[in-house]
PDB file of N, CA and C in Angstrom:
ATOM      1  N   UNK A   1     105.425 -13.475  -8.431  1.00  0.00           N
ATOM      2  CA  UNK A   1     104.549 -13.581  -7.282  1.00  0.00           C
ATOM      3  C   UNK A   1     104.211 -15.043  -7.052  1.00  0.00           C
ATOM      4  N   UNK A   2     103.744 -15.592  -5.676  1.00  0.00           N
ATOM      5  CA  UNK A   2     103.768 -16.420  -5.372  1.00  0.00           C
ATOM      6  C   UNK A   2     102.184 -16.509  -4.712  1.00  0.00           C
ATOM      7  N   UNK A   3     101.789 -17.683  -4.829  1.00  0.00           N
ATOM      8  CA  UNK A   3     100.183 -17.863  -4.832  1.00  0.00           C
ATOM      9  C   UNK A   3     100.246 -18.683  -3.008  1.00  0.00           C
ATOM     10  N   UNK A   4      99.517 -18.193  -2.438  1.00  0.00           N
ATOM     11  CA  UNK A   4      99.328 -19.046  -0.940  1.00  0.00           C
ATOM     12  C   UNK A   4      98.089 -19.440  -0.429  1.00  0.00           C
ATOM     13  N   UNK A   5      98.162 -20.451   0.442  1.00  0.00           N
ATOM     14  CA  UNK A   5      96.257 -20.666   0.370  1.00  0.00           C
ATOM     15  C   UNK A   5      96.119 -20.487   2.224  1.00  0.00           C
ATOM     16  N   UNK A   6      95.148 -19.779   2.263  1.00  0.00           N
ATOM     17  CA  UNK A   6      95.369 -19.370   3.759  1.00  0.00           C
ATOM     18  C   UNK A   6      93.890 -20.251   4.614  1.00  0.00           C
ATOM     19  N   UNK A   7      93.436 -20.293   5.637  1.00  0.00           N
ATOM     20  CA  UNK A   7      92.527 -20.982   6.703  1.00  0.00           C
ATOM     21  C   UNK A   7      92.162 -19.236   7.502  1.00  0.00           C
ATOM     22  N   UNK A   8      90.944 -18.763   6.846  1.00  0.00           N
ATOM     23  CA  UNK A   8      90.238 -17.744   8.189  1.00  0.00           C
ATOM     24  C   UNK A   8      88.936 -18.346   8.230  1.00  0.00           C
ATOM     25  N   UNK A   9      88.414 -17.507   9.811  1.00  0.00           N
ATOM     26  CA  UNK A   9      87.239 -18.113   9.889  1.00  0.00           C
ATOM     27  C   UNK A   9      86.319 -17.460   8.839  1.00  0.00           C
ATOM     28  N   UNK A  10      84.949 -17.512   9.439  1.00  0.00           N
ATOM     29  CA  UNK A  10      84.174 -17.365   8.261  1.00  0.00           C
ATOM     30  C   UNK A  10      83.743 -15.607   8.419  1.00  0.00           C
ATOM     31  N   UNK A  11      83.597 -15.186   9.675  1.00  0.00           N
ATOM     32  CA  UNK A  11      83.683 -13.216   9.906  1.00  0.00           C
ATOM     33  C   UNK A  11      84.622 -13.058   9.343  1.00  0.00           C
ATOM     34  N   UNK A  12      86.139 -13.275   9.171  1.00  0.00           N
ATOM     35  CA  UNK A  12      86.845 -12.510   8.297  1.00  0.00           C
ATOM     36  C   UNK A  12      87.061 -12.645   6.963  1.00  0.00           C
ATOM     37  N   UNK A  13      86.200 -13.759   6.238  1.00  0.00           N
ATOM     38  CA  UNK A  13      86.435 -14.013   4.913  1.00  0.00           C
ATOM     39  C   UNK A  13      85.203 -13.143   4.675  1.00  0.00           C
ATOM     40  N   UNK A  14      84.587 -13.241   5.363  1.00  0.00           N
ATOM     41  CA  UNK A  14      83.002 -12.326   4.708  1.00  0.00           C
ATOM     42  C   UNK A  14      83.929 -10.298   5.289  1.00  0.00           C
ATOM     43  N   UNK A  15      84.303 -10.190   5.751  1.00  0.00           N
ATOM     44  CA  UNK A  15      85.187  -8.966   6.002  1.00  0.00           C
ATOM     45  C   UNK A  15      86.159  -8.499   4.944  1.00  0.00           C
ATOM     46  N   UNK A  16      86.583  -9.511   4.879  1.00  0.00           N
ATOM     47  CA  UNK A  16      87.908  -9.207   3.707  1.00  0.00           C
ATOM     48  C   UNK A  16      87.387  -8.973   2.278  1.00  0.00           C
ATOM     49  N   UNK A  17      86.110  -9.849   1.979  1.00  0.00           N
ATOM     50  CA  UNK A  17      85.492  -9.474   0.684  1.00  0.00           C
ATOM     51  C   UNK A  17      84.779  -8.261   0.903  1.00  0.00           C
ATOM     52  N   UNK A  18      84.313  -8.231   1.705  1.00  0.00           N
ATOM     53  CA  UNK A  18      83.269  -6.465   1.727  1.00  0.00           C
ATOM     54  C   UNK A  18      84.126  -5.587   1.686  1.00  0.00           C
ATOM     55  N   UNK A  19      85.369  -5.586   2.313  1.00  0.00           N
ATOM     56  CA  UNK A  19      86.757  -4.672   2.113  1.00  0.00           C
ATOM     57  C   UNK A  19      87.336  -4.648   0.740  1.00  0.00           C
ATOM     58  N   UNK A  20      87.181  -5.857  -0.045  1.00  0.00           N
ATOM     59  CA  UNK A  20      87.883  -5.742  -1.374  1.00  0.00           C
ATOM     60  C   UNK A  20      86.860  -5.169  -2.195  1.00  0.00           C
ATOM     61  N   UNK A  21      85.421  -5.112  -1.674  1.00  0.00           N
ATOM     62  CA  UNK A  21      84.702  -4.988  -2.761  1.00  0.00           C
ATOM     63  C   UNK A  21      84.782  -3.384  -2.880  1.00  0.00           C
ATOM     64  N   UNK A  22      84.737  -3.292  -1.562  1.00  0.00           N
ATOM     65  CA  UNK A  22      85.199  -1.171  -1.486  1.00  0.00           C
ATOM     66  C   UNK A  22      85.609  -0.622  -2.093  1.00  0.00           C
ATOM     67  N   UNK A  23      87.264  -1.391  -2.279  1.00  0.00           N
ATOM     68  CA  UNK A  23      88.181  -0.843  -2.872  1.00  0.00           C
ATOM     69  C   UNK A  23      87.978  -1.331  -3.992  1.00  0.00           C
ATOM     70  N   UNK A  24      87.045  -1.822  -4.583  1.00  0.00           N
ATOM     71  CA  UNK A  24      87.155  -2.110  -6.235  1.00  0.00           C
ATOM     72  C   UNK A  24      88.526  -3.076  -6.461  1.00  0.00           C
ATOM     73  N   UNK A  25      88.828  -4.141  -5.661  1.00  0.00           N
ATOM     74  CA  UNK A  25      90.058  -5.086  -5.852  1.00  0.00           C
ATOM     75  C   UNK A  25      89.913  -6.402  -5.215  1.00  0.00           C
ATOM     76  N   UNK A  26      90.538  -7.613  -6.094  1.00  0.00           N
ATOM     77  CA  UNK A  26      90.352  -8.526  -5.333  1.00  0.00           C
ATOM     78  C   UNK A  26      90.806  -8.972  -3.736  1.00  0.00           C
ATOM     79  N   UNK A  27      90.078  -9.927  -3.514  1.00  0.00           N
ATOM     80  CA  UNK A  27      90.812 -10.308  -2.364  1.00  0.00           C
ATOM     81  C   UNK A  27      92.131 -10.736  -2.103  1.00  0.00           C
ATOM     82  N   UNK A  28      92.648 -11.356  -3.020  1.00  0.00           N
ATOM     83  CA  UNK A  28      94.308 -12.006  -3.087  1.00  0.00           C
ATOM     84  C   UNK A  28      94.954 -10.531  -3.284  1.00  0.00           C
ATOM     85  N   UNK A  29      94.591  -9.358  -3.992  1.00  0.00           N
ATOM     86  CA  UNK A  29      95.480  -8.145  -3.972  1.00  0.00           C
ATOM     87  C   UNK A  29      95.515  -7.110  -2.687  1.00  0.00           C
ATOM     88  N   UNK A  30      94.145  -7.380  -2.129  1.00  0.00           N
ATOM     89  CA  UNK A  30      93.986  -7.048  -0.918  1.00  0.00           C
ATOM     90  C   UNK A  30      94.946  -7.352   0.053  1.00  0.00           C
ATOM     91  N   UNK A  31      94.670  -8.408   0.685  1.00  0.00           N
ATOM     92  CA  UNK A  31      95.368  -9.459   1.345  1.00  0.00           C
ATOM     93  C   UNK A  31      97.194  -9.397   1.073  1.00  0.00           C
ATOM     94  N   UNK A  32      97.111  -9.105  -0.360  1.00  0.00           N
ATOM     95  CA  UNK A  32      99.134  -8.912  -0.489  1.00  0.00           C
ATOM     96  C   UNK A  32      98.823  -7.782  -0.024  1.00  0.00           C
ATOM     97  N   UNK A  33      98.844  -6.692  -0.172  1.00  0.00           N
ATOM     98  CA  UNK A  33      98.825  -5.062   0.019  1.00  0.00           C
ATOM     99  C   UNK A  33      98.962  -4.916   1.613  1.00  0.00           C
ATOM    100  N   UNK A  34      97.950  -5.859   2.319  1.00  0.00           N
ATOM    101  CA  UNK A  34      97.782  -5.730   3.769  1.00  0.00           C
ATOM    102  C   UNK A  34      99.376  -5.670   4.255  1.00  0.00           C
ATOM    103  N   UNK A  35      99.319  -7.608   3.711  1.00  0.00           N
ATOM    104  CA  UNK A  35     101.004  -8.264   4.302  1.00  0.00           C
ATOM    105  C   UNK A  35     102.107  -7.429   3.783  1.00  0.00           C
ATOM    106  N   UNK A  36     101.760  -6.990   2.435  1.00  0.00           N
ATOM    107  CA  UNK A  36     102.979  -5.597   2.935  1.00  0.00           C
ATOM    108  C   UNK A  36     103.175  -4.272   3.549  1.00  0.00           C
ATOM    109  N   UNK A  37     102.250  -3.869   3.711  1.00  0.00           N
ATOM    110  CA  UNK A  37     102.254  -2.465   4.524  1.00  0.00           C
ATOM    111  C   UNK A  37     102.541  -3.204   6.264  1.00  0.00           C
ATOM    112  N   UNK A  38     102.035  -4.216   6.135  1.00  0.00           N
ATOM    113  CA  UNK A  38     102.795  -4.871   7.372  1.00  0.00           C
ATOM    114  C   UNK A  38     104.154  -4.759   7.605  1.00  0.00           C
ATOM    115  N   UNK A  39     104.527  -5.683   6.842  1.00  0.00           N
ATOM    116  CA  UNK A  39     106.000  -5.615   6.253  1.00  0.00           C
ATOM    117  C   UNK A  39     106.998  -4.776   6.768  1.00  0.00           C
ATOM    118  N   UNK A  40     106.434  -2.987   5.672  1.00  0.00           N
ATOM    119  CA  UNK A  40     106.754  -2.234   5.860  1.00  0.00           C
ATOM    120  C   UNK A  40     106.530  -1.480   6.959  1.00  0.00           C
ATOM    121  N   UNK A  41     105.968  -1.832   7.779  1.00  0.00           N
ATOM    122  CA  UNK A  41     105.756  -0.902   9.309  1.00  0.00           C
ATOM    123  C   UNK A  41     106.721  -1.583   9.967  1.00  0.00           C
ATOM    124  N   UNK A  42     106.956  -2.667  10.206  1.00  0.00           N
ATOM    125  CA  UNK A  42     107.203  -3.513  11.272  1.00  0.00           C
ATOM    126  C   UNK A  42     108.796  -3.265  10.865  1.00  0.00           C
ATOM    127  N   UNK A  43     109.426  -3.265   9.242  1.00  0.00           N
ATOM    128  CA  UNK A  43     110.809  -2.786   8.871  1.00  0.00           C
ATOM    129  C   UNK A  43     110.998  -1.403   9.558  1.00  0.00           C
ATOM    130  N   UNK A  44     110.466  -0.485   9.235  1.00  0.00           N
ATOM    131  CA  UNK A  44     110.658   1.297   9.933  1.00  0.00           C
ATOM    132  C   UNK A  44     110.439   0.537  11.448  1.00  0.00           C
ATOM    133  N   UNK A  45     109.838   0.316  12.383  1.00  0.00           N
ATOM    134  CA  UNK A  45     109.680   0.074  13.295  1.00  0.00           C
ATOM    135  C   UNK A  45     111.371  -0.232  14.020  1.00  0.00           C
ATOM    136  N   UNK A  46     111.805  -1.646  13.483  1.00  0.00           N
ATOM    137  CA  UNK A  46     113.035  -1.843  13.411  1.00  0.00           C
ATOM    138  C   UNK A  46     114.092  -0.933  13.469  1.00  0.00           C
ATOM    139  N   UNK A  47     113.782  -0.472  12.308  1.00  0.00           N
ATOM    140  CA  UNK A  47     114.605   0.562  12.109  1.00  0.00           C
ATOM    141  C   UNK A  47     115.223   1.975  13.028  1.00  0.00           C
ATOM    142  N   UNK A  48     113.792   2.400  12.693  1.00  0.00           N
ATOM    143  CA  UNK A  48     113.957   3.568  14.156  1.00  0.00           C
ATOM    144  C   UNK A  48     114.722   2.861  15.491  1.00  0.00           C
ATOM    145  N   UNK A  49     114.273   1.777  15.761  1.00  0.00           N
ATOM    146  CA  UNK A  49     114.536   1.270  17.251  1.00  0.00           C
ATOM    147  C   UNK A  49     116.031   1.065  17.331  1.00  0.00           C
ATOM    148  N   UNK A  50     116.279   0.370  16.413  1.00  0.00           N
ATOM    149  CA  UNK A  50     117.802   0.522  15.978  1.00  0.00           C
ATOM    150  C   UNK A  50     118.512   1.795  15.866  1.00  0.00           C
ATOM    151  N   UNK A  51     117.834   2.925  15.584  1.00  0.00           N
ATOM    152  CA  UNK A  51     118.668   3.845  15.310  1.00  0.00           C
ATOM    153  C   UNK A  51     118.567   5.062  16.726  1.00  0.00           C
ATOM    154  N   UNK A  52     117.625   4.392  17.755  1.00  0.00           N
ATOM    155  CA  UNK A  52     117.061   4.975  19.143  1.00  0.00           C
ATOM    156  C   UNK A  52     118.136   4.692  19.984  1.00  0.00           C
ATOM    157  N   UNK A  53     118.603   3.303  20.025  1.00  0.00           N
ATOM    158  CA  UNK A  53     119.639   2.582  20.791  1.00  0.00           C
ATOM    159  C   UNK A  53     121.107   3.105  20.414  1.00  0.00           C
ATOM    160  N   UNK A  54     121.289   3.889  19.291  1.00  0.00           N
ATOM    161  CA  UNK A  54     122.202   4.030  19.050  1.00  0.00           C
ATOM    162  C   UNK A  54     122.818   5.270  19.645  1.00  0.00           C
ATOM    163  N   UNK A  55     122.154   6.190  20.133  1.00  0.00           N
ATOM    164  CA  UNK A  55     122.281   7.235  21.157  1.00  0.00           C
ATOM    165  C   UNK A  55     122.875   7.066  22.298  1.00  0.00           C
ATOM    166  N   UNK A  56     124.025   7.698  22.130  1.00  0.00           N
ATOM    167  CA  UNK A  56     124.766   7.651  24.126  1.00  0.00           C
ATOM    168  C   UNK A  56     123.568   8.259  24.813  1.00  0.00           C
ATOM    169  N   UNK A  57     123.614   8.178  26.166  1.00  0.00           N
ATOM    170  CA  UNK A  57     122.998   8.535  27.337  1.00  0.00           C
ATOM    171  C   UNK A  57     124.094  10.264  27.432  1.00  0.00           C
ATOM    172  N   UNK A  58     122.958  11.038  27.658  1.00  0.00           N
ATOM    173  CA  UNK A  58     123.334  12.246  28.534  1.00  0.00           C
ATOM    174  C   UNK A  58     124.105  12.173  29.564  1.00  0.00           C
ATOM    175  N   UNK A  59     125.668  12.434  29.715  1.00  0.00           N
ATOM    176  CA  UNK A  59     125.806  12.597  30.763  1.00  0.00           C
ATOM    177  C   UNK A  59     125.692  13.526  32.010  1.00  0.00           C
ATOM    178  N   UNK A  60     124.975  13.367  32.856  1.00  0.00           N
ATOM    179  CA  UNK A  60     124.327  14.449  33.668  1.00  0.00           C
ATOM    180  C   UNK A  60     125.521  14.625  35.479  1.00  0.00           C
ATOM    181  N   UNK A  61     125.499  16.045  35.605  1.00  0.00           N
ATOM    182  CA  UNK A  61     126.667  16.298  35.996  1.00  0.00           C
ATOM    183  C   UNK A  61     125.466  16.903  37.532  1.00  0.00           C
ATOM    184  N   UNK A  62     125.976  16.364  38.222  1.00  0.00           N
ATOM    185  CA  UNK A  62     124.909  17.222  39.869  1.00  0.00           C
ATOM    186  C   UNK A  62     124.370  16.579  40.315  1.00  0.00           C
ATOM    187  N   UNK A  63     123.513  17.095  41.473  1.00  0.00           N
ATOM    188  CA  UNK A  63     122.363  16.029  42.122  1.00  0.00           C
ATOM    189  C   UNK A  63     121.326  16.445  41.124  1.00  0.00           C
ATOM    190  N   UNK A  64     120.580  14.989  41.599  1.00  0.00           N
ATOM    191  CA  UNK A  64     119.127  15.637  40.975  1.00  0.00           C
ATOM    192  C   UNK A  64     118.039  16.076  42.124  1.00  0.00           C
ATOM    193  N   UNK A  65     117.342  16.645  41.133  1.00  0.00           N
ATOM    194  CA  UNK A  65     116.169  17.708  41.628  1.00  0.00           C
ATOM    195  C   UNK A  65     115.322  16.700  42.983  1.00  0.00           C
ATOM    196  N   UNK A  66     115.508  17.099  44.337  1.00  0.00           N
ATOM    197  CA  UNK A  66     114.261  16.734  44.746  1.00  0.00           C
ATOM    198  C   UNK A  66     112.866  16.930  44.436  1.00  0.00           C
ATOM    199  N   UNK A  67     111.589  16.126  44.774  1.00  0.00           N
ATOM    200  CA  UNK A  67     110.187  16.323  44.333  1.00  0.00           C
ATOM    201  C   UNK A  67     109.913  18.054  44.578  1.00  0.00           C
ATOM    202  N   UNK A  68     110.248  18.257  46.169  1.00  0.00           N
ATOM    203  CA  UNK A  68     110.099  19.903  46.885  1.00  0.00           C
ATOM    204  C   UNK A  68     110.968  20.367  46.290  1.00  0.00           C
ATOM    205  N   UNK A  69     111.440  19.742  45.448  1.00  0.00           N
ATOM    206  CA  UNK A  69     112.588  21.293  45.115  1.00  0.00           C
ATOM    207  C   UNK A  69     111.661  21.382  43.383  1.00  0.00           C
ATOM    208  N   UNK A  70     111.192  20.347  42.735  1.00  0.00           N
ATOM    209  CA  UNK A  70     110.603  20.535  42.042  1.00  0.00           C
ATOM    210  C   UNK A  70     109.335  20.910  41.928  1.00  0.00           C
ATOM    211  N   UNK A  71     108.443  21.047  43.014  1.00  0.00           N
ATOM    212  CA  UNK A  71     107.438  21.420  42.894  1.00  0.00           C
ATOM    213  C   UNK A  71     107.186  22.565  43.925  1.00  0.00           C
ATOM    214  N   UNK A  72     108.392  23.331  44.227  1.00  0.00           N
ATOM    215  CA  UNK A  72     108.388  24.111  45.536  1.00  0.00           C
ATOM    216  C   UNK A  72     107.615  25.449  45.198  1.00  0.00           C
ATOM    217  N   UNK A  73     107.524  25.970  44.235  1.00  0.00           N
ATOM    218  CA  UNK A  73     106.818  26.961  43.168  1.00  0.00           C
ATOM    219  C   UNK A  73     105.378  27.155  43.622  1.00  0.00           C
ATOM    220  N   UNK A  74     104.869  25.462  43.487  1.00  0.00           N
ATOM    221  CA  UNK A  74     103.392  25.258  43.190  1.00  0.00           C
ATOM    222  C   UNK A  74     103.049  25.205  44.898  1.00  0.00           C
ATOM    223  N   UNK A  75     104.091  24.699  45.382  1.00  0.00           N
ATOM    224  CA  UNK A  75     103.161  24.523  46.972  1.00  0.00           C
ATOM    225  C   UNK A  75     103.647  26.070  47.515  1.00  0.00           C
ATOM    226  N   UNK A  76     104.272  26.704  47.264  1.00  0.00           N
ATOM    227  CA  UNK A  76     104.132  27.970  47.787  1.00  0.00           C
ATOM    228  C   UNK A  76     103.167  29.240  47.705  1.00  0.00           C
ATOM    229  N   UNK A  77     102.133  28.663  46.554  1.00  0.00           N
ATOM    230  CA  UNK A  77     101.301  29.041  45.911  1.00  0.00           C
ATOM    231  C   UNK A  77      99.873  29.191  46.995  1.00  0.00           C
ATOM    232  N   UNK A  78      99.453  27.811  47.684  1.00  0.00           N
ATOM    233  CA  UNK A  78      98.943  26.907  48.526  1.00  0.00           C
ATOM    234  C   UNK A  78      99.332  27.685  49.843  1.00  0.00           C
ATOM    235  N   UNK A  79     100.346  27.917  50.352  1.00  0.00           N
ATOM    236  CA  UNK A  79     100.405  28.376  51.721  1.00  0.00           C
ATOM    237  C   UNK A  79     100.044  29.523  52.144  1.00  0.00           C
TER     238      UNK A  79
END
């Protein structure tokens, strides 16, 4: 592990300790734990998106639906 020295203002250093004190842990273990569940969201995030794009498109065969043809049900309801 590698030690880093960070610059917050003074609401989030008084935040981050009332948060570590919660959890019964320091602030430097805090603070790693955060930056990795970061990490790890922002990797799955990636991921999925990558694996979203990888999908052909439907190819769709016809016209499509006018609005009245889609909602012709509901306004017949109305008349």
């Amino acid at each position: 592990m590698k030690n880093v020295t960070v610059t917050v203002d003074d609401a989030a250093l008084e935040w981050v300790r009332i948060e570590a004190a919660k959890r019964n842990t320091s602030v430097s273990k805090l603070v790693g734990e955060m930056i990795a569940d970061k990490m790890r969201h922002d990797d799955s995030y990636e991921r999925a998106m990558r694996e979203a794009l990888r999908f052909e498109p439907i190819a769709f065969e016809g016209n499509y639906l006018t609005r009245d043809d889609i909602y012709a049900d509901r306004i017949d309801r109305f008349r």
